[in-house]
Every structure is written in C-alpha cells, then in structure tokens.
C-alpha atoms as a PDB file:
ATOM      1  CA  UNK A   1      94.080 147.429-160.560  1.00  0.00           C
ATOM      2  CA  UNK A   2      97.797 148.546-160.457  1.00  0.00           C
ATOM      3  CA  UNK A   3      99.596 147.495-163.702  1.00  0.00           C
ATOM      4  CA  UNK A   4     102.968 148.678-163.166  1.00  0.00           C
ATOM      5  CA  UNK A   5     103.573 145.712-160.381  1.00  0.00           C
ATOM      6  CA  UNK A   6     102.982 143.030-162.871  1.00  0.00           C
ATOM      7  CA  UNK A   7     105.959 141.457-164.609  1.00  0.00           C
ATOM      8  CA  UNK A   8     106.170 140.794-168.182  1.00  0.00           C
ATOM      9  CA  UNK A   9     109.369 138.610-167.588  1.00  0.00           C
ATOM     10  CA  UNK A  10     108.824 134.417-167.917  1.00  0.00           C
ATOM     11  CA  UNK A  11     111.505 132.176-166.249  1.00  0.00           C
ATOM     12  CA  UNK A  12     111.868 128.944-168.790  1.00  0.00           C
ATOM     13  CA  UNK A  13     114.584 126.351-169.222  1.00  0.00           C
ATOM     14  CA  UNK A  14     116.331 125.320-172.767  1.00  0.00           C
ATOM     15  CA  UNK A  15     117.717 121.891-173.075  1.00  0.00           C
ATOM     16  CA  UNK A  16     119.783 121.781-175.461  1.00  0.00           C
ATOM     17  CA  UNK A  17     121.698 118.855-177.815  1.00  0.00           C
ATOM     18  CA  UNK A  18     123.504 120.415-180.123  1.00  0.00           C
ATOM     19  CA  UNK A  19     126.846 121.202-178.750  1.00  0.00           C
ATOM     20  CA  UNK A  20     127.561 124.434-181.426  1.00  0.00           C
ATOM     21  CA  UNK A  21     123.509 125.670-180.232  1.00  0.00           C
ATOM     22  CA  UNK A  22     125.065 125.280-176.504  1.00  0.00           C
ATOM     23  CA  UNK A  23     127.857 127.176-177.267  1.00  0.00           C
ATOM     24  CA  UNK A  24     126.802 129.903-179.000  1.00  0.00           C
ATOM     25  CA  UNK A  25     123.469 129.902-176.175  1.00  0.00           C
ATOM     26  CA  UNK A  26     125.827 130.343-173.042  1.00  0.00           C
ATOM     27  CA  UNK A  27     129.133 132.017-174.623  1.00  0.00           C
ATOM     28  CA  UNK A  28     128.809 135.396-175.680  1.00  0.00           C
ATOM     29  CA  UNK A  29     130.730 135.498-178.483  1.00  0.00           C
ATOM     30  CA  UNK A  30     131.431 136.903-182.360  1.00  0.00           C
ATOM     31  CA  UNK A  31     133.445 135.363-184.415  1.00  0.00           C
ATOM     32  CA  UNK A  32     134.129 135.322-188.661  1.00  0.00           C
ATOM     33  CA  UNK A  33     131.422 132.592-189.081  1.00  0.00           C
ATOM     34  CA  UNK A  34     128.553 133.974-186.706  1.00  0.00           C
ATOM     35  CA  UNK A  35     129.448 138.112-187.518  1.00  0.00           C
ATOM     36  CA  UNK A  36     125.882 137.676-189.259  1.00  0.00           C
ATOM     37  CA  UNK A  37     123.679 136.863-186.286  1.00  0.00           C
ATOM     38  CA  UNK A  38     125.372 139.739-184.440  1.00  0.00           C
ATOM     39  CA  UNK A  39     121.983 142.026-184.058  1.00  0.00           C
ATOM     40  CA  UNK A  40     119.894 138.320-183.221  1.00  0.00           C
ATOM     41  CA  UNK A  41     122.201 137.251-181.005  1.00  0.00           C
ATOM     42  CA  UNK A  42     122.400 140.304-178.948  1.00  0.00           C
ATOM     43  CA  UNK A  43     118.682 140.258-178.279  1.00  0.00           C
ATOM     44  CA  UNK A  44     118.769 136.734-177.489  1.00  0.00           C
ATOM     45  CA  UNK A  45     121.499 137.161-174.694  1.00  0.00           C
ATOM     46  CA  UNK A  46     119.653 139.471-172.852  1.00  0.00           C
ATOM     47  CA  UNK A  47     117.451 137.000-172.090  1.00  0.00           C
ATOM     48  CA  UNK A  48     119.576 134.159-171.392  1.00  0.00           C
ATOM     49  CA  UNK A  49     120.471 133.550-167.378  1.00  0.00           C
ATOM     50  CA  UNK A  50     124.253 133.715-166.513  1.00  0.00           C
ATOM     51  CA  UNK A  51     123.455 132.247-162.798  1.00  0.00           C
ATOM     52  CA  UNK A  52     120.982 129.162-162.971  1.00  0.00           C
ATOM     53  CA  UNK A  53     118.196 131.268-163.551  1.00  0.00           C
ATOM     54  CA  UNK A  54     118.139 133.389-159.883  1.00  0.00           C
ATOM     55  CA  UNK A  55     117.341 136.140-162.060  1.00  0.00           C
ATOM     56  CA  UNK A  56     114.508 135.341-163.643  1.00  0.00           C
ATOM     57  CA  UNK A  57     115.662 134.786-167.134  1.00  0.00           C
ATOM     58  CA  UNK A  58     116.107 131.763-169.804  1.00  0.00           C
ATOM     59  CA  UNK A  59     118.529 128.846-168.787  1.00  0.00           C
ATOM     60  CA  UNK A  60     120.243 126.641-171.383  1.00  0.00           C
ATOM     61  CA  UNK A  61     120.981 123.002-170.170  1.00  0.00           C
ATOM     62  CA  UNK A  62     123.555 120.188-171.682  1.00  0.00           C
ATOM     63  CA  UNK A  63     121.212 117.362-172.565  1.00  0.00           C
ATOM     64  CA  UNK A  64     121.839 113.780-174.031  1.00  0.00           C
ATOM     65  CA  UNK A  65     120.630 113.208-177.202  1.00  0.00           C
ATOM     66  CA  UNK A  66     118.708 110.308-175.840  1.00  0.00           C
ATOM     67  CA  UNK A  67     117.074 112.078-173.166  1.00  0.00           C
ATOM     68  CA  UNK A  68     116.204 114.867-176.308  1.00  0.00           C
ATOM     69  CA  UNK A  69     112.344 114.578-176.406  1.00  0.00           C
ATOM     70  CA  UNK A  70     111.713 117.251-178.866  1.00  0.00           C
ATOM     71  CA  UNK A  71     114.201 115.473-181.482  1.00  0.00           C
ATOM     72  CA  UNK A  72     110.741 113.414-183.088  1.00  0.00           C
ATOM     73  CA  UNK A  73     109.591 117.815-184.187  1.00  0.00           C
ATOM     74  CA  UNK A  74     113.143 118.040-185.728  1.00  0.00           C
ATOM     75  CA  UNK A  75     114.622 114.794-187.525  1.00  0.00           C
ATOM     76  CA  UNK A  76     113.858 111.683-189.156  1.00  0.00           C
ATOM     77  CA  UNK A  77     114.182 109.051-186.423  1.00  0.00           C
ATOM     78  CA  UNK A  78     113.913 105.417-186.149  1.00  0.00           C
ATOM     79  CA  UNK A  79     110.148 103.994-185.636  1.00  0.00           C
ATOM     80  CA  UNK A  80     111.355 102.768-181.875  1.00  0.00           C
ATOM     81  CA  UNK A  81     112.775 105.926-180.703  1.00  0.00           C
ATOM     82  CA  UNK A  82     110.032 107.866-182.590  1.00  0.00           C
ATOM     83  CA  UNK A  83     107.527 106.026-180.354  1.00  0.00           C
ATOM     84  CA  UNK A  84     109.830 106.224-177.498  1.00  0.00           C
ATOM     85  CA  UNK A  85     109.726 110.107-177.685  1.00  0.00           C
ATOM     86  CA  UNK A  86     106.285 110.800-178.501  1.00  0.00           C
ATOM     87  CA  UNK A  87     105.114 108.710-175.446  1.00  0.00           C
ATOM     88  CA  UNK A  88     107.288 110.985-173.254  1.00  0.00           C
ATOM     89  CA  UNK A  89     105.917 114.052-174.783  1.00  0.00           C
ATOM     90  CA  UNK A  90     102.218 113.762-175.701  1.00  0.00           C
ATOM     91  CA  UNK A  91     101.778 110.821-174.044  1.00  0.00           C
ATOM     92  CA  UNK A  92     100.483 108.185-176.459  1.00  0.00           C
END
C-alpha cells in the first residue's frame, strides 16, 4: 500500500458567533491587545481557508446567535432554548 498518496489534510467548517472570534478567525492581524497569541495564531491561520474552502482547509462562517447550537456546551441558557438546542444537536 502506497502511503505517500494519502492526505493528512481534513476540510471542516467553523460557525462562529462571536463577532471578536470572527474577526480575529478570518483577519490576519496583530495588534497591542492580541501581540500574545502571536505564535497560536500563526499556526491557526495556516489552516484557515481564504477562498470558501476550494483548498481544502478550515472555513469560518458568520452565524446568528440563535441558529448557535453549540451555545448549550458554552453558557448558561434559558430552560427553552436549552431544550431547543440540545434537540438540534443530540437529538432528544
């Protein structure tokens, strides 16, 4: 079996809330206040698409925060839209 055909590379898509995650995601840029993540954030945008994703990499997406499904892993929410987001993602 040839290994060296096989790619190690895996095409996903990030959607994304937050609009200062977005930002920092899709622009490319240092400034006083993120200077620290330099060496992270370098990594990070190598794998992050600049055209849709035609090149096999990671593409970051502008979501609602109502269309958010992973919010019910990260905050506190009401019982309703707890329920609401749980159905959509596990299913129950």
């Amino acid at each position: 079996m040839q290994l060296e055909n096989l790619s190690t590379t895996i095409a996903s898509t990030v959607f994304e809330d937050n609009n200062g995650a977005l930002l920092l995601a899709t622009n490319q840029r240092i400034t006083n206040r993120t200077r620290y993540l330099h060496v992270r954030w370098h990594h990070f945008w190598s794998h992050i698409s600049q055209d849709d994703g035609k090149d096999g990499k990671t593409v970051v997406h502008k979501v609602d925060t109502k269309q958010q499904l992973a919010d019910f892993f990260t905050k506190g929410l009401p019982r309703e839209t707890f329920e609401k987001n749980r159905l959509g993602v596990c299913g129950w």
